[in-house]
Protein backbone atom coordinates (compact mmCIF):
# COMPACT_ATOMS: atom_id res chain seq x y z
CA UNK A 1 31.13 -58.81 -27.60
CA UNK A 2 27.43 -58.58 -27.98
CA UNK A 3 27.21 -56.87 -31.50
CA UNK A 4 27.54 -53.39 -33.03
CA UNK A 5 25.30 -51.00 -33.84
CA UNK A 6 26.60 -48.82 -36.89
CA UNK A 7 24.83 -45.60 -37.10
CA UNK A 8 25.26 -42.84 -39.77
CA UNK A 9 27.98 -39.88 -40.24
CA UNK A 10 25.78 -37.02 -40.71
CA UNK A 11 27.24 -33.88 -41.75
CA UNK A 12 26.31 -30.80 -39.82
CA UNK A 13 26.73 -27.24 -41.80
CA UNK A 14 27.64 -24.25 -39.54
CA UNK A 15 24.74 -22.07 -38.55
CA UNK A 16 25.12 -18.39 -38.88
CA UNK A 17 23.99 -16.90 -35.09
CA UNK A 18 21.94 -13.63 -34.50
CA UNK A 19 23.44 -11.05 -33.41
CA UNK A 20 23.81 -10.89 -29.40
CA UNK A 21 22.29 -8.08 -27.77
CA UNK A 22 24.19 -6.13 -25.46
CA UNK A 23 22.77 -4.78 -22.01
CA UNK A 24 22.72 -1.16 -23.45
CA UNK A 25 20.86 -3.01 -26.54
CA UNK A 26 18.13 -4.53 -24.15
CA UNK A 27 17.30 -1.64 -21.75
CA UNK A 28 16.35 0.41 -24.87
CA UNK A 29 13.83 -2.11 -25.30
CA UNK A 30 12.46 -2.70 -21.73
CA UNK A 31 12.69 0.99 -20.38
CA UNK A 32 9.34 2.29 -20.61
CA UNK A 33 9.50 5.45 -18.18
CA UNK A 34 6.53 6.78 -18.88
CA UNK A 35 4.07 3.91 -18.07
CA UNK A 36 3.76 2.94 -14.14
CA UNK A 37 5.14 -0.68 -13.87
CA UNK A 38 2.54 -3.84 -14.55
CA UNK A 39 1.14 -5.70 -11.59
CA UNK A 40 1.39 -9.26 -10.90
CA UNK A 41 -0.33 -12.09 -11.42
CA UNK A 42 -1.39 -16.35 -9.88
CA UNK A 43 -0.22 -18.32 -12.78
CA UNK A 44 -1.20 -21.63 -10.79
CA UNK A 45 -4.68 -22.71 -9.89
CA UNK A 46 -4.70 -20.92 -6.77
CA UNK A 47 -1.99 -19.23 -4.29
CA UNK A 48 -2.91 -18.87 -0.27
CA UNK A 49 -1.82 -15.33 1.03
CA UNK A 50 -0.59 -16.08 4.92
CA UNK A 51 0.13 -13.99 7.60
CA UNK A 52 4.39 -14.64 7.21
CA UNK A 53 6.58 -15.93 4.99
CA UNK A 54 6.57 -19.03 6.02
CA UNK A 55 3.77 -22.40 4.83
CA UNK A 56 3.37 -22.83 8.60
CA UNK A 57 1.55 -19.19 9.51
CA UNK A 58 -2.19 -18.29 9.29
CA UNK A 59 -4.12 -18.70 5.52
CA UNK A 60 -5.48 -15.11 5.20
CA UNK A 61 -6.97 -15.79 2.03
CA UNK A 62 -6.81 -17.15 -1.40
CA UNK A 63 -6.28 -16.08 -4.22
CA UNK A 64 -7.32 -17.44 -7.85
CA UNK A 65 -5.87 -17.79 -11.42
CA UNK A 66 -5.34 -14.49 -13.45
CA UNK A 67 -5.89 -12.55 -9.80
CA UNK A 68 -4.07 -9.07 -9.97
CA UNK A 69 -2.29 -7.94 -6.80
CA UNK A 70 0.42 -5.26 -5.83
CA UNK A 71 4.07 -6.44 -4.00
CA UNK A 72 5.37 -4.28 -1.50
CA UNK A 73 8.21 -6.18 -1.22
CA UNK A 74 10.33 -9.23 -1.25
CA UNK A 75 11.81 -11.70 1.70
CA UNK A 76 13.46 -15.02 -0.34
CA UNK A 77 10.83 -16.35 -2.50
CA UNK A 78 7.98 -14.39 -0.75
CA UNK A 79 6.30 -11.84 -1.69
CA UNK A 80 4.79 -9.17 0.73
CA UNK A 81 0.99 -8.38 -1.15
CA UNK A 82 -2.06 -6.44 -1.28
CA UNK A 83 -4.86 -7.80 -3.08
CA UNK A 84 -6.53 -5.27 -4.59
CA UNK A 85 -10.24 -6.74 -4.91
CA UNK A 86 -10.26 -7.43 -0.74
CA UNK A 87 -7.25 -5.32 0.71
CA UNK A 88 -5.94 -8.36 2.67
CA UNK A 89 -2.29 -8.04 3.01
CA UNK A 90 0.20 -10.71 3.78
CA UNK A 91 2.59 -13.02 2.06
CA UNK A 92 2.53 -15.33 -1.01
CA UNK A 93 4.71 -17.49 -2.72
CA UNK A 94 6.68 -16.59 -5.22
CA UNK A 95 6.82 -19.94 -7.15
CA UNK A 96 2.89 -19.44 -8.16
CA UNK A 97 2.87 -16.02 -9.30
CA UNK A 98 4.46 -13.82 -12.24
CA UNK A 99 4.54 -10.34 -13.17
CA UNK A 100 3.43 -9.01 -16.83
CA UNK A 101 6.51 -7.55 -18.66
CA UNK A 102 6.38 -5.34 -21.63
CA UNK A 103 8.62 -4.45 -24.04
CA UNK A 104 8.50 -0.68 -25.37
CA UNK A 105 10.19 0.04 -28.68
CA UNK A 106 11.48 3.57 -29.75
């Protein structure tokens, strides 16, 4: 035996949780049917648009950090764009880009 390493018995007290919020709980929150939905946004340095929804098709573009565009619509992990400074539409990745969320109280 090469030796034993004796470590303290700590003593854990139970935590009290918060309370879970149900589905009917959190749609209160994000339902906000008055305002039109919030565009998204390049969270990485820079995102290429391309012609399809592949890495292999034509660069159309790039776009740039905090850039603004509108999806159309979704294939996988694409999305289908328009940027709205240019009006070039094809296809980004959806692994560089977020949309804002809000959460409306009542």
């Amino acid at each position: 035996m090469l030796g034993a390493l004796a470590l303290p018995v700590l003593s854990a007290t139970t935590a009290s949780a918060a309370p879970v919020a149900t589905a009917a709980t959190v749609a209160s929150y994000n339902s906000c049917p008055d305002l039109p939905p919030l565009p998204y946004e390049v969270h990485a340095k820079a995102v290429t648009i391309r012609s399809e929804a592949t890495t292999k098709s034509t660069a159309l573009g790039v776009l740039y950090r905090s850039h603004k565009f509108t999806v159309h619509k979704k294939s996988g992990n694409w999305l289908y764009i328009t940027d709205k400074t240019t009006g070039v539409n094809g296809w980004v990745s959806g692994t560089y880009v977020y949309r804002d969320v809000r959460m409306c109280l009542s």
